[in-house]
N, C-alpha and C. Protein backbone atom coordinates (compact mmCIF):
# COMPACT_ATOMS: atom_id res chain seq x y z
N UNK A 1 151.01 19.56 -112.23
CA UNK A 1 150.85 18.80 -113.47
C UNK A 1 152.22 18.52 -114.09
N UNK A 2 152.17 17.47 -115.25
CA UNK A 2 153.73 17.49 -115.38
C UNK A 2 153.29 17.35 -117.17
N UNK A 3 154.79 18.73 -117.60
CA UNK A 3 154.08 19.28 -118.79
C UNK A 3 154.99 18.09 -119.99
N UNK A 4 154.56 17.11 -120.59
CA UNK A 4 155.27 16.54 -121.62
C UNK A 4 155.25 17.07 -122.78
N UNK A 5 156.58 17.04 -123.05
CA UNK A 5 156.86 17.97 -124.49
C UNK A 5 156.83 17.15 -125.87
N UNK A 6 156.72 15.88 -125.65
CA UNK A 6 156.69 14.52 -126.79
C UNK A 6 157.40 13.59 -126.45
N UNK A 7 157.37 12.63 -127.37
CA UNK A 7 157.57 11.03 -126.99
C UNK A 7 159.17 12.03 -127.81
N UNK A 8 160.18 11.21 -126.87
CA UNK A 8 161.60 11.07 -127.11
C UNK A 8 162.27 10.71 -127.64
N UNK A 9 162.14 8.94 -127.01
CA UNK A 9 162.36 7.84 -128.09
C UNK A 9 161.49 6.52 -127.74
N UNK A 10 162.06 5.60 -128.31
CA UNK A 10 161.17 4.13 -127.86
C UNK A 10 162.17 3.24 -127.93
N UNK A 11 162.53 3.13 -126.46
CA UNK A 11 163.14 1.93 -125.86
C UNK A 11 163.23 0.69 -126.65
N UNK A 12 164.44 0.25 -127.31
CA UNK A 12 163.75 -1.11 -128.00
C UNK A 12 165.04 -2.54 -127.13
N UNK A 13 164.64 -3.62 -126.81
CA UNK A 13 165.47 -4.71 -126.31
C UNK A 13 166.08 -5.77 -127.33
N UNK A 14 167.28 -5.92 -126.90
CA UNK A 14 167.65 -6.38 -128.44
C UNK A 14 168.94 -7.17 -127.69
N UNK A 15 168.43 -8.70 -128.23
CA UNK A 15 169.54 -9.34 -127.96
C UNK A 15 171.41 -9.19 -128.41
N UNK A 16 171.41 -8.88 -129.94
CA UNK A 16 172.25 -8.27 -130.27
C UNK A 16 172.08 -7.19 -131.23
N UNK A 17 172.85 -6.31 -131.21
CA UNK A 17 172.41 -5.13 -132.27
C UNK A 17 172.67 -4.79 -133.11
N UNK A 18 173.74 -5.76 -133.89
CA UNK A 18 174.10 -5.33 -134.97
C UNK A 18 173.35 -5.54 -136.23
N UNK A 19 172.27 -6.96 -136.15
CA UNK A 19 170.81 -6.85 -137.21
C UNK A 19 170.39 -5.72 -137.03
N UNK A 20 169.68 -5.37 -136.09
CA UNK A 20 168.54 -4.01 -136.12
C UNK A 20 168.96 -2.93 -136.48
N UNK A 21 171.04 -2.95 -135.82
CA UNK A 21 170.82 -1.45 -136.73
C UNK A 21 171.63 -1.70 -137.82
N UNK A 22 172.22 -2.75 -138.54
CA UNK A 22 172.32 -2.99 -139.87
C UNK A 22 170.97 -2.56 -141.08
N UNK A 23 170.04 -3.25 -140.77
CA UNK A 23 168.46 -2.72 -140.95
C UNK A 23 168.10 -1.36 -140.99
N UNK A 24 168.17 -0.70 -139.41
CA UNK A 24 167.95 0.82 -139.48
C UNK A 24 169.17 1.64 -140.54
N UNK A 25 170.07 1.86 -140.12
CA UNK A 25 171.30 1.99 -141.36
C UNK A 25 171.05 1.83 -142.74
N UNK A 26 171.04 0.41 -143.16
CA UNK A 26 171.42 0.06 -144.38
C UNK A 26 170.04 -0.02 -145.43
N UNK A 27 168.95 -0.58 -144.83
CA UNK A 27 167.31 -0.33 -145.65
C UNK A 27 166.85 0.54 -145.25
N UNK A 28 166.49 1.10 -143.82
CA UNK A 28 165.97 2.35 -143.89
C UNK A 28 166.63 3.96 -143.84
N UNK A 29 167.86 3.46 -143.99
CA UNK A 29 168.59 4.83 -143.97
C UNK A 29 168.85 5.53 -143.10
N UNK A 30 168.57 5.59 -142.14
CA UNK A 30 168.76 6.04 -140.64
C UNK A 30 170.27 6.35 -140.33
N UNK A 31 170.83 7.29 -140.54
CA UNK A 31 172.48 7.37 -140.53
C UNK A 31 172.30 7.88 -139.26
N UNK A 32 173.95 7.65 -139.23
CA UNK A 32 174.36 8.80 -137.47
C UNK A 32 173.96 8.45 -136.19
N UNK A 33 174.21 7.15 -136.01
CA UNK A 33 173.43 6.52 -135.09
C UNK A 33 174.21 7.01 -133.85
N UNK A 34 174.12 7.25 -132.25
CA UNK A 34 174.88 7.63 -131.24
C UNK A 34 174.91 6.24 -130.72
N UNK A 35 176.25 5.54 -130.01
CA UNK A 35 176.37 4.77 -129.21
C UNK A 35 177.26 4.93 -128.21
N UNK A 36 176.51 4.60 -126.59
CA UNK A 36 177.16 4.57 -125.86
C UNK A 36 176.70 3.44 -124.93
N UNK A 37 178.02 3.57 -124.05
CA UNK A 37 177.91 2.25 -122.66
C UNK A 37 176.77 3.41 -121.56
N UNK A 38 176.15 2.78 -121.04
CA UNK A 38 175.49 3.22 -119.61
C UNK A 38 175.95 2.26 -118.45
N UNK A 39 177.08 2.39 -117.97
CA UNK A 39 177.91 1.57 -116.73
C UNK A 39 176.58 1.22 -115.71
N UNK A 40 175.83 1.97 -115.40
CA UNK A 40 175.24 1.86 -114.15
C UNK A 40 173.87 0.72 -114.73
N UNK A 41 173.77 1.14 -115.91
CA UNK A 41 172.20 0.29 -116.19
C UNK A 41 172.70 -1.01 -117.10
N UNK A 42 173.95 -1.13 -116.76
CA UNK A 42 174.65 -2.38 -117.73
C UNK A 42 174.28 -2.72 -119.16
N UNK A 43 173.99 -1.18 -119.92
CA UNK A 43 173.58 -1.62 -121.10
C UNK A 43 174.75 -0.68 -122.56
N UNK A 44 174.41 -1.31 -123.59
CA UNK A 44 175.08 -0.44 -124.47
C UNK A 44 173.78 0.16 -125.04
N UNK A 45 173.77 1.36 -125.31
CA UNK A 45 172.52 1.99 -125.99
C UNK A 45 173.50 2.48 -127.89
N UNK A 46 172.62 2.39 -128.58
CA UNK A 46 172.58 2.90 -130.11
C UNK A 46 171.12 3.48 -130.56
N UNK A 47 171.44 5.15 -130.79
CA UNK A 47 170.79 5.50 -130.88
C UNK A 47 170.16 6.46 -132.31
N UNK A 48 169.19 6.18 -133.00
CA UNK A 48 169.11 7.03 -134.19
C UNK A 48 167.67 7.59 -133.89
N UNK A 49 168.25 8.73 -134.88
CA UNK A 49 167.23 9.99 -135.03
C UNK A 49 166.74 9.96 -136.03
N UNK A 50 165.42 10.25 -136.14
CA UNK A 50 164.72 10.30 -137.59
C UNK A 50 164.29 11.13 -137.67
N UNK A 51 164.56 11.89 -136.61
CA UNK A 51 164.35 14.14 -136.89
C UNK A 51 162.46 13.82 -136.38
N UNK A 52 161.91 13.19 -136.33
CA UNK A 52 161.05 12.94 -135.67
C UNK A 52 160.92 12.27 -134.57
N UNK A 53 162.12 11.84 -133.69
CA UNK A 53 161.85 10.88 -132.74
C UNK A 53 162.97 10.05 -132.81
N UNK A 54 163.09 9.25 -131.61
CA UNK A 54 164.48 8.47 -131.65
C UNK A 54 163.91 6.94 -131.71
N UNK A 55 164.77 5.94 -131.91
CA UNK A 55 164.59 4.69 -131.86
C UNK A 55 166.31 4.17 -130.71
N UNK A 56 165.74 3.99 -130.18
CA UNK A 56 167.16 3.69 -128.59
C UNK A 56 167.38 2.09 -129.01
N UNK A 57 168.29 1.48 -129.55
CA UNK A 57 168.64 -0.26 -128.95
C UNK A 57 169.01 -0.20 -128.01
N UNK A 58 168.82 -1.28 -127.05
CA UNK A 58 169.30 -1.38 -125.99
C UNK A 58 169.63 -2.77 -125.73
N UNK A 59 171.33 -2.87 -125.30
CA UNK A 59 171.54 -4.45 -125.37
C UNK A 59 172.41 -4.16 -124.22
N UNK A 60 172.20 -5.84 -123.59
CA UNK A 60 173.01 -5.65 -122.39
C UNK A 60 174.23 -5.96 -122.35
N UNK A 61 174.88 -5.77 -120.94
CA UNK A 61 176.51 -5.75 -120.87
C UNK A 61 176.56 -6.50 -120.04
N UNK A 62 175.49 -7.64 -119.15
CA UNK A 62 175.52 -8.12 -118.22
C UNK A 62 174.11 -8.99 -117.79
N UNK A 63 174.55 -9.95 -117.37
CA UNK A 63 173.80 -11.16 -117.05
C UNK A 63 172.47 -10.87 -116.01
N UNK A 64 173.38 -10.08 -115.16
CA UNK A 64 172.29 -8.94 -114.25
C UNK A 64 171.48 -7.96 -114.84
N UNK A 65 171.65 -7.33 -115.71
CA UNK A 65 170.96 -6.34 -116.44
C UNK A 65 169.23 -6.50 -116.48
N UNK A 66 168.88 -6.03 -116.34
CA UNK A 66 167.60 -5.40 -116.52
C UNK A 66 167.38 -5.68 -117.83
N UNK A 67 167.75 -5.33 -119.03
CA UNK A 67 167.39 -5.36 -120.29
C UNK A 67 168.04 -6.87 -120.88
N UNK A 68 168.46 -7.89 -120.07
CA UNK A 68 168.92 -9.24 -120.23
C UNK A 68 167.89 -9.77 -119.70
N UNK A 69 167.12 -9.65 -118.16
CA UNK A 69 166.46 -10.63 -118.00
C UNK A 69 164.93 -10.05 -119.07
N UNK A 70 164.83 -9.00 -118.87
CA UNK A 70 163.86 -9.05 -120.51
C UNK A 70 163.55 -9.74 -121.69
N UNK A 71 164.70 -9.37 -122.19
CA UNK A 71 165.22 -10.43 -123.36
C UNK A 71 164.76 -11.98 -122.53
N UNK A 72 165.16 -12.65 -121.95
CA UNK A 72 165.13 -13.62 -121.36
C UNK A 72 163.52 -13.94 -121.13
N UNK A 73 162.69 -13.04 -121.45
CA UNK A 73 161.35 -13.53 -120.82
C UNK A 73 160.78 -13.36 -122.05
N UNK A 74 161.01 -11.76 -123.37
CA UNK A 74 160.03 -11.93 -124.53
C UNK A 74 161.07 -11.47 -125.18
N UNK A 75 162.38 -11.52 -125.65
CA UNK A 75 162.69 -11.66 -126.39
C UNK A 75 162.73 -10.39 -126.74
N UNK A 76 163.26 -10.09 -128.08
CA UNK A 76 163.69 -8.45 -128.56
C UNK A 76 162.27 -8.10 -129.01
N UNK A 77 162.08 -7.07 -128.16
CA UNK A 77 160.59 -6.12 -128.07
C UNK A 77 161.25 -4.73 -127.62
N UNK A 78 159.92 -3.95 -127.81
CA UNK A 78 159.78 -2.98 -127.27
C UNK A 78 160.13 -2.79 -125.84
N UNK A 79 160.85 -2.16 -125.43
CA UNK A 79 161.41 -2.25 -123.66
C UNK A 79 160.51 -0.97 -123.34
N UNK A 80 160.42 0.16 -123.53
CA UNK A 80 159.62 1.54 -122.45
C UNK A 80 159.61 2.95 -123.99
N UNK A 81 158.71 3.26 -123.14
CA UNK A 81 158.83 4.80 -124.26
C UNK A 81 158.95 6.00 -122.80
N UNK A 82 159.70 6.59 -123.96
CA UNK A 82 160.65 7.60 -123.33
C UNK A 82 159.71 8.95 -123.33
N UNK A 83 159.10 9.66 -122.16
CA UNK A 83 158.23 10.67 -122.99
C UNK A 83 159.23 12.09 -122.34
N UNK A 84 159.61 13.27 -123.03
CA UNK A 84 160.28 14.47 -122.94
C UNK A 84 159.25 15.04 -122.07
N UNK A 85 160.21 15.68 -120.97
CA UNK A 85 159.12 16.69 -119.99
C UNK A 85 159.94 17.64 -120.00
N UNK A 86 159.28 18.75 -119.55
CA UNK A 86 159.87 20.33 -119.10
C UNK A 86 160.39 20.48 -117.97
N UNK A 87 159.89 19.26 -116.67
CA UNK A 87 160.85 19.54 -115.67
C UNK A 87 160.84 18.27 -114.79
N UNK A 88 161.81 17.41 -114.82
CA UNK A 88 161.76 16.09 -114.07
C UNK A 88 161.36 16.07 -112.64
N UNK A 89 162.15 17.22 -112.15
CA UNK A 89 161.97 17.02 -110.55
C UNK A 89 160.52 17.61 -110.23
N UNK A 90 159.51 18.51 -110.74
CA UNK A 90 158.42 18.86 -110.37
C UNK A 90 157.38 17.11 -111.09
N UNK A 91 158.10 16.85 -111.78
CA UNK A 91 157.07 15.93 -112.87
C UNK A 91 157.27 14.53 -111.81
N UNK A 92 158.33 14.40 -111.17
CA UNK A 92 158.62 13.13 -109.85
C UNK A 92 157.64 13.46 -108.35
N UNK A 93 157.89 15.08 -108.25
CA UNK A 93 157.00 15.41 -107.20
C UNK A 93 155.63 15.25 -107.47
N UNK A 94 155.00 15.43 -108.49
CA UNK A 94 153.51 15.91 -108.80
C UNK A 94 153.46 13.83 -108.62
N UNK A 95 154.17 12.92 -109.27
CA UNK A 95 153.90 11.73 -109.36
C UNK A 95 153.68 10.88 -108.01
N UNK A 96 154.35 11.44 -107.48
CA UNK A 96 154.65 11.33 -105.94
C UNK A 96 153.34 11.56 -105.23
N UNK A 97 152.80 12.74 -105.20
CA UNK A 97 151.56 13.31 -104.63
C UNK A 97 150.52 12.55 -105.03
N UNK A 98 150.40 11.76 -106.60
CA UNK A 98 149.47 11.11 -106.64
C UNK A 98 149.60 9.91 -106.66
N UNK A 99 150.37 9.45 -105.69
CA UNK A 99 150.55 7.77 -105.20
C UNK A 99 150.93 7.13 -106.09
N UNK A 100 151.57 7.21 -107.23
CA UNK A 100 152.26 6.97 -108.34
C UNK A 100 153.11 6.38 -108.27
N UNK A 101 153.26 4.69 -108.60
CA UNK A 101 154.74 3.49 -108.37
C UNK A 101 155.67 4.66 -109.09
N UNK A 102 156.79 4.62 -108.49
CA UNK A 102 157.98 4.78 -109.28
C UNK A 102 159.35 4.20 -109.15
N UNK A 103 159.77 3.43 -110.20
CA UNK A 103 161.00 2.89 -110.17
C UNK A 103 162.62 3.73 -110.06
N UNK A 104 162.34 5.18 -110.02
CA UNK A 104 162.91 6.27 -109.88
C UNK A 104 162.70 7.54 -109.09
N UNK A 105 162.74 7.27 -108.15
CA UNK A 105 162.18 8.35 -107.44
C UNK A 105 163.09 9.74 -106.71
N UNK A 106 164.12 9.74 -107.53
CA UNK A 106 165.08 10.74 -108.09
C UNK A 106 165.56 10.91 -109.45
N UNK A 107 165.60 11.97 -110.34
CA UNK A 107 166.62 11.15 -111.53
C UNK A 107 167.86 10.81 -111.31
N UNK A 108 168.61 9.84 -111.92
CA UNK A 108 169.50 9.78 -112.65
C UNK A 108 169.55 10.11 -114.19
N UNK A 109 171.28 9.66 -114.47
CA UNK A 109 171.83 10.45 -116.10
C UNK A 109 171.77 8.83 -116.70
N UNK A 110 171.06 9.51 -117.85
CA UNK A 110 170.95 8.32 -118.80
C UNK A 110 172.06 8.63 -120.20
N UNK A 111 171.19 7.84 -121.29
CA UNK A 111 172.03 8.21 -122.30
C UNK A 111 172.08 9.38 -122.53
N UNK A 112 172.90 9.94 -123.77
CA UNK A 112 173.29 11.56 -123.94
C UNK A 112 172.97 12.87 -122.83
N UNK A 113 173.08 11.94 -121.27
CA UNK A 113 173.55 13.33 -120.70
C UNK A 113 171.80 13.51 -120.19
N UNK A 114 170.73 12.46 -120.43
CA UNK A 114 169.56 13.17 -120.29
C UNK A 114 169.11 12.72 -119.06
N UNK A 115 168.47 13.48 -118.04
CA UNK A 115 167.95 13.14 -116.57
C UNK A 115 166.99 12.61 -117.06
N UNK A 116 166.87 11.07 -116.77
CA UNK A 116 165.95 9.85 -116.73
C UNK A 116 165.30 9.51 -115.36
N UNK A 117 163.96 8.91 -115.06
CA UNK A 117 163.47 8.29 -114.58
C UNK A 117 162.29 7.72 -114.99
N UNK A 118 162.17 6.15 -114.51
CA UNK A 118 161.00 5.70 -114.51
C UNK A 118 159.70 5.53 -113.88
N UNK A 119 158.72 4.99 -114.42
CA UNK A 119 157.44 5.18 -113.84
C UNK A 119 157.42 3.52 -113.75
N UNK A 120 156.83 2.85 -112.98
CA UNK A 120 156.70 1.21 -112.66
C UNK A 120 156.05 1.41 -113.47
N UNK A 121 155.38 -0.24 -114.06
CA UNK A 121 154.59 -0.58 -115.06
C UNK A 121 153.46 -1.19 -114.43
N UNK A 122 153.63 -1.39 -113.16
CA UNK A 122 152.14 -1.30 -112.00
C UNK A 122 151.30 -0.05 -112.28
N UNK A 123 152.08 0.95 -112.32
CA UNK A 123 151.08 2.25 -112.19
C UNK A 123 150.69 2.31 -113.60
N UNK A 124 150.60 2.26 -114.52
CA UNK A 124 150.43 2.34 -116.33
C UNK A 124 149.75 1.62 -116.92
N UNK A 125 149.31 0.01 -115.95
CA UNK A 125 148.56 -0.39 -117.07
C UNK A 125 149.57 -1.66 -117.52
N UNK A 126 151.15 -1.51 -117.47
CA UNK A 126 151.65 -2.34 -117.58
C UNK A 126 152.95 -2.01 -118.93
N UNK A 127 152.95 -0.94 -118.85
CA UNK A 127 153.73 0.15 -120.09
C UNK A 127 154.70 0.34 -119.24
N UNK A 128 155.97 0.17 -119.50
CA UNK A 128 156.96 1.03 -118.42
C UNK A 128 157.45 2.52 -119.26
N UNK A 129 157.32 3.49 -118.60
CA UNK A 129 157.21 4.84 -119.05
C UNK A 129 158.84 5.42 -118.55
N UNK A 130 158.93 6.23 -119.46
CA UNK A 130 161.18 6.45 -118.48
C UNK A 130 159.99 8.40 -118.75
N UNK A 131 160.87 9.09 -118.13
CA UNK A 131 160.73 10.82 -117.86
C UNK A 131 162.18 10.92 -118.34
N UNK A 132 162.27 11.84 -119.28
CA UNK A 132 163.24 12.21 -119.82
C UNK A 132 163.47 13.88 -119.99
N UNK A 133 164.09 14.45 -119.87
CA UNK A 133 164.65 16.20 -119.46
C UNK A 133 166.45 15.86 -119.84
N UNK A 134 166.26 17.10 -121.31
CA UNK A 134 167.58 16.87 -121.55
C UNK A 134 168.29 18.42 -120.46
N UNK A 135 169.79 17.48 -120.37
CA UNK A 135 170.42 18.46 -119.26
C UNK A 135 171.17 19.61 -119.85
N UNK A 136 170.64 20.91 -119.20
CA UNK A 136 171.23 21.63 -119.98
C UNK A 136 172.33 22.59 -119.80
């Protein structure tokens, strides 16, 4: 079984980011936002905490990007929710065993250091799901 510990954050796609998190920041107060580059997934991530949960922007660094041709099809939406597990590599195996698409079928390091992988949005219903295990 694969034990989820709670939703993480929620992926959001964002053509540029300095509205949304002008917005998160400045009306809703949301300070302390983390930003970083992710080289490999060509994106810049900004990230805030609301001590309940994260809200991730995600804008791209590249024409190729994954989170560009998104944008390109609906525009700044919701991109994936992030759900926290207790152990990635049993939670990839158990997914595995039950014939489960996966767009990750090892982790990689995502933002802040956390072993990411995804679940296709074939297998879900049409939700793209990321597995998240912070590294410790």
């Amino acid at each position: 079984m694969i034990k989820i510990l709670g939703i993480e954050h929620i992926g959001i796609a964002v053509k540029n980011r300095d509205k949304t998190s002008n917005f998160f920041k400045n009306i809703l107060g949301i300070k302390n936002p983390i930003s970083e580059e992710i080289i490999d997934q060509k994106v810049i991530t900004e990230i805030f905490n609301t001590s309940k949960g994260k809200l991730e922007l995600l804008e791209s660094t590249s024409l190729e990007s994954p989170i560009h041709k998104f944008i390109e099809k609906r525009g700044n939406a919701i991109h994936h929710i992030a759900l926290s597990v207790e152990n990635i590599d049993s939670s990839l195996k158990y997914l595995k065993e039950k014939n489960v698409q996966l767009i990750d079928e090892i982790p990689r390091i995502g933002a802040e250091g956390f072993k990411i992988a995804f679940i296709h949005p074939k297998a879900t219903g049409g939700i793209l799901i990321e597995l998240c295990q912070k590294n410790k």
